[in-house]
N, C-alpha and C. Protein backbone atom coordinates (compact mmCIF):
# COMPACT_ATOMS: atom_id res chain seq x y z
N UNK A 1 9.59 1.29 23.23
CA UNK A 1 9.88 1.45 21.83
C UNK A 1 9.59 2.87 21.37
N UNK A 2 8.36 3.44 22.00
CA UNK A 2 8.51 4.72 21.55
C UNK A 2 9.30 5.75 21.90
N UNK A 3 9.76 5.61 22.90
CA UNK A 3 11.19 6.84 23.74
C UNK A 3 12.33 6.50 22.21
N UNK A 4 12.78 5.07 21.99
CA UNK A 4 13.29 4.92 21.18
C UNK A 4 13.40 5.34 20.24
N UNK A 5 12.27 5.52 19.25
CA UNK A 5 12.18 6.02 18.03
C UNK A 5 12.13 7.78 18.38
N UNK A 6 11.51 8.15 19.56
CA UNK A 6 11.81 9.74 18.98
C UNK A 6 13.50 10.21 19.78
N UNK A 7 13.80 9.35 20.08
CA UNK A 7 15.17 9.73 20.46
C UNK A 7 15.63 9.16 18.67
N UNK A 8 15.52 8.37 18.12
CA UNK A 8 16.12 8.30 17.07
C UNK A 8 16.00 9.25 16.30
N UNK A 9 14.64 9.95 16.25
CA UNK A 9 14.10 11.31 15.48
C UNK A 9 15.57 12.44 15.38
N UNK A 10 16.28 12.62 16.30
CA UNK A 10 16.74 13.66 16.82
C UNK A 10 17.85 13.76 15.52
N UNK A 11 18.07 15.03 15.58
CA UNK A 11 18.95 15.37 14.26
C UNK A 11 20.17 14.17 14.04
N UNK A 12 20.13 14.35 13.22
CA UNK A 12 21.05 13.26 12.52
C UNK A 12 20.88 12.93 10.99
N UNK A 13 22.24 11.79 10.24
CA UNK A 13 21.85 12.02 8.55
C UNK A 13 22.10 10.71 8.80
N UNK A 14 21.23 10.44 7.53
CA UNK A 14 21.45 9.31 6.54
C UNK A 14 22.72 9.24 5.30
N UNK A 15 23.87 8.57 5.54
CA UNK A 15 24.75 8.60 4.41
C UNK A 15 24.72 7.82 3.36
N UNK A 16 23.61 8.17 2.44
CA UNK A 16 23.44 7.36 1.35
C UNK A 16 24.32 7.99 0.16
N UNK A 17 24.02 7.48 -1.15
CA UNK A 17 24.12 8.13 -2.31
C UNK A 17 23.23 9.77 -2.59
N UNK A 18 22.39 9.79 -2.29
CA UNK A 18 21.27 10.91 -2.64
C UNK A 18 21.44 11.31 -1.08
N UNK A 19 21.62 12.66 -0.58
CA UNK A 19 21.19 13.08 0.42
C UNK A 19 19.99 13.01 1.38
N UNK A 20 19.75 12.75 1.91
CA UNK A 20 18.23 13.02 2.79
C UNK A 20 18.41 13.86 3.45
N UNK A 21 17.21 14.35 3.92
CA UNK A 21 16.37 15.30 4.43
C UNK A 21 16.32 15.32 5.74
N UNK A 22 17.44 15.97 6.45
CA UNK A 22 17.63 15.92 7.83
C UNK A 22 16.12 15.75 8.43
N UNK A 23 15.70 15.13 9.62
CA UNK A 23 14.78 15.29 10.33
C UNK A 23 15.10 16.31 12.08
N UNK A 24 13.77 17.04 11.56
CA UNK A 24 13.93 18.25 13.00
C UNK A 24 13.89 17.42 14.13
N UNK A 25 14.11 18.40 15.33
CA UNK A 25 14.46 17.41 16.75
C UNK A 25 13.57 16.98 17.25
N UNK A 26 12.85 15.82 17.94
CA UNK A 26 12.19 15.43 17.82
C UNK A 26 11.46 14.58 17.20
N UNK A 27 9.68 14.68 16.33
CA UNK A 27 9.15 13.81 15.82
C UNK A 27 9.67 14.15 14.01
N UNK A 28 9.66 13.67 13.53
CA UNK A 28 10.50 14.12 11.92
C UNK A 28 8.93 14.46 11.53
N UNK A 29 9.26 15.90 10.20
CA UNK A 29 8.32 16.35 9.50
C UNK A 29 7.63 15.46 8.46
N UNK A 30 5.89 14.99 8.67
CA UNK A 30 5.75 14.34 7.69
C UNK A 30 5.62 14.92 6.57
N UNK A 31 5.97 13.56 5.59
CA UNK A 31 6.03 14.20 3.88
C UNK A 31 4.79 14.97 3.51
N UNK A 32 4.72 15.02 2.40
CA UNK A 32 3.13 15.72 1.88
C UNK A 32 2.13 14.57 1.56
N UNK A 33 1.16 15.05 1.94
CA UNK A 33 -0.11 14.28 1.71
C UNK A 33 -0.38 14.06 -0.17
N UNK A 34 -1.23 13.21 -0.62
CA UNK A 34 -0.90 12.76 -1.98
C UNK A 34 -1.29 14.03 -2.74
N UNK A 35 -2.29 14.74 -1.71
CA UNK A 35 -2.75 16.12 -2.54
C UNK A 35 -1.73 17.03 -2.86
N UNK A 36 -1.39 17.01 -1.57
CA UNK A 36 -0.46 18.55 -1.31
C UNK A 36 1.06 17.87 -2.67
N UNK A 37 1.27 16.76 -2.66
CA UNK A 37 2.30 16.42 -3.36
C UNK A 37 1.86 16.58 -5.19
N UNK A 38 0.29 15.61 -5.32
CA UNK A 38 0.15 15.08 -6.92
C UNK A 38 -0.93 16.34 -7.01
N UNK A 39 -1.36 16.87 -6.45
CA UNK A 39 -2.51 18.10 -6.85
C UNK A 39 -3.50 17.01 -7.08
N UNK A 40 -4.26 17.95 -6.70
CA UNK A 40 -6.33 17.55 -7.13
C UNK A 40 -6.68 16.32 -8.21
N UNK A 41 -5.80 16.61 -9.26
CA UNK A 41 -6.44 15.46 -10.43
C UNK A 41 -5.76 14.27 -9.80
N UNK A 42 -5.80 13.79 -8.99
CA UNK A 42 -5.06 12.32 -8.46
C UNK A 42 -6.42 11.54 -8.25
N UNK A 43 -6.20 9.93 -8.74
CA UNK A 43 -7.26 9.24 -8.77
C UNK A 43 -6.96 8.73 -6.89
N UNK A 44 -8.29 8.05 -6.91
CA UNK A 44 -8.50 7.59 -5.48
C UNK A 44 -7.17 6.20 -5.11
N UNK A 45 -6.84 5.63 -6.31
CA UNK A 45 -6.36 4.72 -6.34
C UNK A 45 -4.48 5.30 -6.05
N UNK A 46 -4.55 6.22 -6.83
CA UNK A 46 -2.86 6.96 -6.84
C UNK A 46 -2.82 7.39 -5.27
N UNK A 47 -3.41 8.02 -4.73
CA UNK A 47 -3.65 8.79 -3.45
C UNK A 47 -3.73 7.64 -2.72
N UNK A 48 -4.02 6.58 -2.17
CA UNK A 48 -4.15 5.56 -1.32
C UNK A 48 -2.53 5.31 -1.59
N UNK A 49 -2.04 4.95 -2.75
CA UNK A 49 -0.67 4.09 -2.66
C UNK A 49 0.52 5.00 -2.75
N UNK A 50 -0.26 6.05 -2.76
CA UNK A 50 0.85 7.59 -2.55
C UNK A 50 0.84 7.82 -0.91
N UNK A 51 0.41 7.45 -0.50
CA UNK A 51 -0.32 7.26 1.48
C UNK A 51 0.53 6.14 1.73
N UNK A 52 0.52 5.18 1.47
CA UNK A 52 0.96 4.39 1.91
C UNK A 52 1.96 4.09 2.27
N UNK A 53 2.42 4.99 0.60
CA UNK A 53 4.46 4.55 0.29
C UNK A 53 4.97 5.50 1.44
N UNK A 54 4.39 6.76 1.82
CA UNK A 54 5.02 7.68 2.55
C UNK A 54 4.70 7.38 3.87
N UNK A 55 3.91 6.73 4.71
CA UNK A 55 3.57 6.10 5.64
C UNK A 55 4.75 5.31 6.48
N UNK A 56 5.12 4.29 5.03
CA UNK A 56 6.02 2.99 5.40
C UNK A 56 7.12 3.51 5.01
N UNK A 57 7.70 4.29 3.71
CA UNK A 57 9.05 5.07 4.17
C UNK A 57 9.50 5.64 5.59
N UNK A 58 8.29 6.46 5.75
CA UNK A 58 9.31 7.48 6.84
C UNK A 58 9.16 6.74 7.85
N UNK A 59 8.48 5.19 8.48
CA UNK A 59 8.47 4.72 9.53
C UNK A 59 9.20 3.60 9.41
N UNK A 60 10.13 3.34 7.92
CA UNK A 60 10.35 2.52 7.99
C UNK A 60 12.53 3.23 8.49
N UNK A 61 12.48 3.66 7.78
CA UNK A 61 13.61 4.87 7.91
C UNK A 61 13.73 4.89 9.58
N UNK A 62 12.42 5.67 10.39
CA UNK A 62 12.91 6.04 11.61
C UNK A 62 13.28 4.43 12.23
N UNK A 63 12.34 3.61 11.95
CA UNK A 63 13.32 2.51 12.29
C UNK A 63 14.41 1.93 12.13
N UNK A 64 14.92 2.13 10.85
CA UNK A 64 16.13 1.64 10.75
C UNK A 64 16.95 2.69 11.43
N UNK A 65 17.42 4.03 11.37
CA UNK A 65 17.57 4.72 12.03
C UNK A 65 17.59 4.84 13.98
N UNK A 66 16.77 3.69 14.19
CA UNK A 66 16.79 3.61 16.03
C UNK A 66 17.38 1.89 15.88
N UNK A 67 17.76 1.21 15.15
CA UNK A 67 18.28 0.08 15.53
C UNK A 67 17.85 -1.24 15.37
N UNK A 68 16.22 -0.68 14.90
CA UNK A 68 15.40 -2.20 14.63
C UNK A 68 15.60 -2.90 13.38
N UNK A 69 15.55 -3.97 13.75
CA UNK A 69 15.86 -4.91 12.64
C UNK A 69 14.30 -5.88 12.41
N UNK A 70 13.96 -6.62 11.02
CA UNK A 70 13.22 -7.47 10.91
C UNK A 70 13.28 -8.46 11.64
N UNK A 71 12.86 -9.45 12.31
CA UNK A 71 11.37 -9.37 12.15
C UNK A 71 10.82 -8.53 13.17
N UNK A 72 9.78 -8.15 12.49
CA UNK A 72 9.21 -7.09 13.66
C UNK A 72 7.04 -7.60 13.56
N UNK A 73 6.80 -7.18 15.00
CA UNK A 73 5.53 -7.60 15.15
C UNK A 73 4.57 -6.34 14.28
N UNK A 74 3.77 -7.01 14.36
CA UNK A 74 2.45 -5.88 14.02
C UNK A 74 1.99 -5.07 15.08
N UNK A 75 1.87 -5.13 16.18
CA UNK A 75 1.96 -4.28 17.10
C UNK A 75 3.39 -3.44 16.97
N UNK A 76 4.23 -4.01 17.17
CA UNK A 76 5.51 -2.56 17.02
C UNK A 76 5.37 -1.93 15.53
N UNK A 77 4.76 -2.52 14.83
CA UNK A 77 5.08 -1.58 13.78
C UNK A 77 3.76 -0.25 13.90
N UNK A 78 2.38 -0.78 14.45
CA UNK A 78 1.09 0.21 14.78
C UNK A 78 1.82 0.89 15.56
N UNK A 79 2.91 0.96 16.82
CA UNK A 79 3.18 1.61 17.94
C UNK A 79 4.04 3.01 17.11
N UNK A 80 5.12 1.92 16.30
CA UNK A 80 5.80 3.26 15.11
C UNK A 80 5.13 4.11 14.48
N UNK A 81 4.24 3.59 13.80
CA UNK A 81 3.61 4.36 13.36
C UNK A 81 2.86 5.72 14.00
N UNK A 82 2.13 5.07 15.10
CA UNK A 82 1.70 6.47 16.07
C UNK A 82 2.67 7.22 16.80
N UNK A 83 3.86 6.35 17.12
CA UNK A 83 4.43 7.36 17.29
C UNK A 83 5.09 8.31 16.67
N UNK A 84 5.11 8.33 15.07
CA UNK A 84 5.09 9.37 14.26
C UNK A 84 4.19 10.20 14.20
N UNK A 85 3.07 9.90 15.21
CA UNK A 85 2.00 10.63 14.28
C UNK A 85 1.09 10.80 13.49
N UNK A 86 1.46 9.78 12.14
CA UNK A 86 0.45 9.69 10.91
C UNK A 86 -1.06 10.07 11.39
N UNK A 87 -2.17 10.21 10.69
CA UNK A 87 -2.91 10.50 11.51
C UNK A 87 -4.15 9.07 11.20
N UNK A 88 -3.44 7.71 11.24
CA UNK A 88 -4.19 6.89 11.87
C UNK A 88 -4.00 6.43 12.94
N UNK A 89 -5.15 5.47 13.41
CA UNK A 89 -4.77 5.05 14.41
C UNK A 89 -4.19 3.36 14.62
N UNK A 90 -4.14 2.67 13.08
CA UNK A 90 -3.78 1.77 12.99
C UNK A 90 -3.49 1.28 11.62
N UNK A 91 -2.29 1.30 11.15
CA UNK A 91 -2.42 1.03 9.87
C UNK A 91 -2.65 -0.35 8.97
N UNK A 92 -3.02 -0.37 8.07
CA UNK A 92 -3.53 -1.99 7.33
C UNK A 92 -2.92 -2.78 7.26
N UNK A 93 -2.67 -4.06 7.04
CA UNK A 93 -2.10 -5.13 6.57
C UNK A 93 -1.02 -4.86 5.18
N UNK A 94 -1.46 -3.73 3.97
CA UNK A 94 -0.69 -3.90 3.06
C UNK A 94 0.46 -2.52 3.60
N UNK A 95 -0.38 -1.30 4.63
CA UNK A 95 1.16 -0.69 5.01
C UNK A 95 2.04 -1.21 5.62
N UNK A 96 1.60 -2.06 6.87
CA UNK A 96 2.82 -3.18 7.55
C UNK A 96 3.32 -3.45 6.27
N UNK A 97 3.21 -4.40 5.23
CA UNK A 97 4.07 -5.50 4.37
C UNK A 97 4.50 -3.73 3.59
N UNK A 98 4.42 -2.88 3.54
CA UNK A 98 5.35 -1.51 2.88
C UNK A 98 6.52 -1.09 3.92
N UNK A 99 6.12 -1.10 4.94
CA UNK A 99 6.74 -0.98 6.31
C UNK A 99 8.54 -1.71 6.18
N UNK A 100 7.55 -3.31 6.18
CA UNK A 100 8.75 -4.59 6.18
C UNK A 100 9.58 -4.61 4.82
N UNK A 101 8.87 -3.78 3.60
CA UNK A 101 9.96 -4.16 2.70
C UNK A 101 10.82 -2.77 3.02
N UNK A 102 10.48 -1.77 3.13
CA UNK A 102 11.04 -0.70 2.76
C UNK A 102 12.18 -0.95 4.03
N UNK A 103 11.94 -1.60 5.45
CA UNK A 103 12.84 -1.58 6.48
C UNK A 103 14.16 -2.92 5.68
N UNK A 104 13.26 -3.79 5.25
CA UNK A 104 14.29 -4.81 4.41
C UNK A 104 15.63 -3.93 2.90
N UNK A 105 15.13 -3.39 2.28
CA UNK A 105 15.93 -3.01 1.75
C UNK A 105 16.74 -1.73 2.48
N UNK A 106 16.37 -1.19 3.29
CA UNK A 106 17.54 -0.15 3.81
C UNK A 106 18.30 -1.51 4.73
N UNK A 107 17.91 -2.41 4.93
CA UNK A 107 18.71 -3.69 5.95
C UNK A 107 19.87 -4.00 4.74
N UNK A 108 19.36 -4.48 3.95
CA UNK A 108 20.02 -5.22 2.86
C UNK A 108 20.98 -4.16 1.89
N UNK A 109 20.60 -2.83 1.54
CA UNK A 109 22.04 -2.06 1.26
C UNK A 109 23.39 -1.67 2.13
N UNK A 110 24.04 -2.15 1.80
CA UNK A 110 25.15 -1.82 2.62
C UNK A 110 25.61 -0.14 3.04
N UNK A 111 25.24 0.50 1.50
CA UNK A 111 26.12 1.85 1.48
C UNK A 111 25.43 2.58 2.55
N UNK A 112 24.24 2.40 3.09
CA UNK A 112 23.92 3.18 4.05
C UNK A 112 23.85 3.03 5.26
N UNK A 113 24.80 4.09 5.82
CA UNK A 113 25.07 4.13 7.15
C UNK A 113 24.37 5.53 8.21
N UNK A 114 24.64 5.18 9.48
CA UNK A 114 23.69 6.40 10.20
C UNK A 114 24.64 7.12 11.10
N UNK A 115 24.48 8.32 10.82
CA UNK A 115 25.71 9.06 11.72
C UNK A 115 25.03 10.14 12.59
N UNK A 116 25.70 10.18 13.63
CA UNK A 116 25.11 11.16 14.65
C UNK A 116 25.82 12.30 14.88
């Protein structure tokens, strides 16, 4: 699964409505941390669910992006995750269920397709 996903990494777009953000070859650039994004005055509470959302986007993306579909285990989703990188080593119970929705609604829109 992981050859998978960083072969999915590899340049390529998302054809949505709103453009995305090509990812470089390889492992894709992670987003900004809640700091580097909301600056210093961010409560502990904004910064955890500002972590999270960007966690389960971009792993949820490279998955849809390599072919996986729901249902997916909790182990493949910890394996995605490291193999992005993030810098845990296992993520929680509420990023999996961010993971599964965010992979569910790119499942469930039609307009987006993946081109190589």
């Amino acid at each position: 699964m992981l050859r998978t996903l960083r072969r999915a990494l590899r340049p390529s777009r998302l054809r949505i409505r709103i453009p995305a953000r090509r990812f470089a070859a390889g492992i894709a650039e992670l987003p900004p941390t809640a700091r580097e994004a909301l600056g210093t005055n961010v409560t502990a509470g904004q910064a955890i669910a500002y972590n999270r959302a960007r966690v389960a986007t971009s792993t949820a993306v490279a998955l849809y992006r390599s072919g996986h579909t729901l249902p997916m285990t909790d182990d493949d989703l910890d394996d995605a995750v490291l193999a992005l990188d993030f810098p845990y080593s296992v993520p929680s119970t509420k990023t999996r269920a961010s993971i599964r929705a965010a992979l569910a609604v790119m499942e469930a829109d039609y307009t987006l397709t993946i081109t190589h």
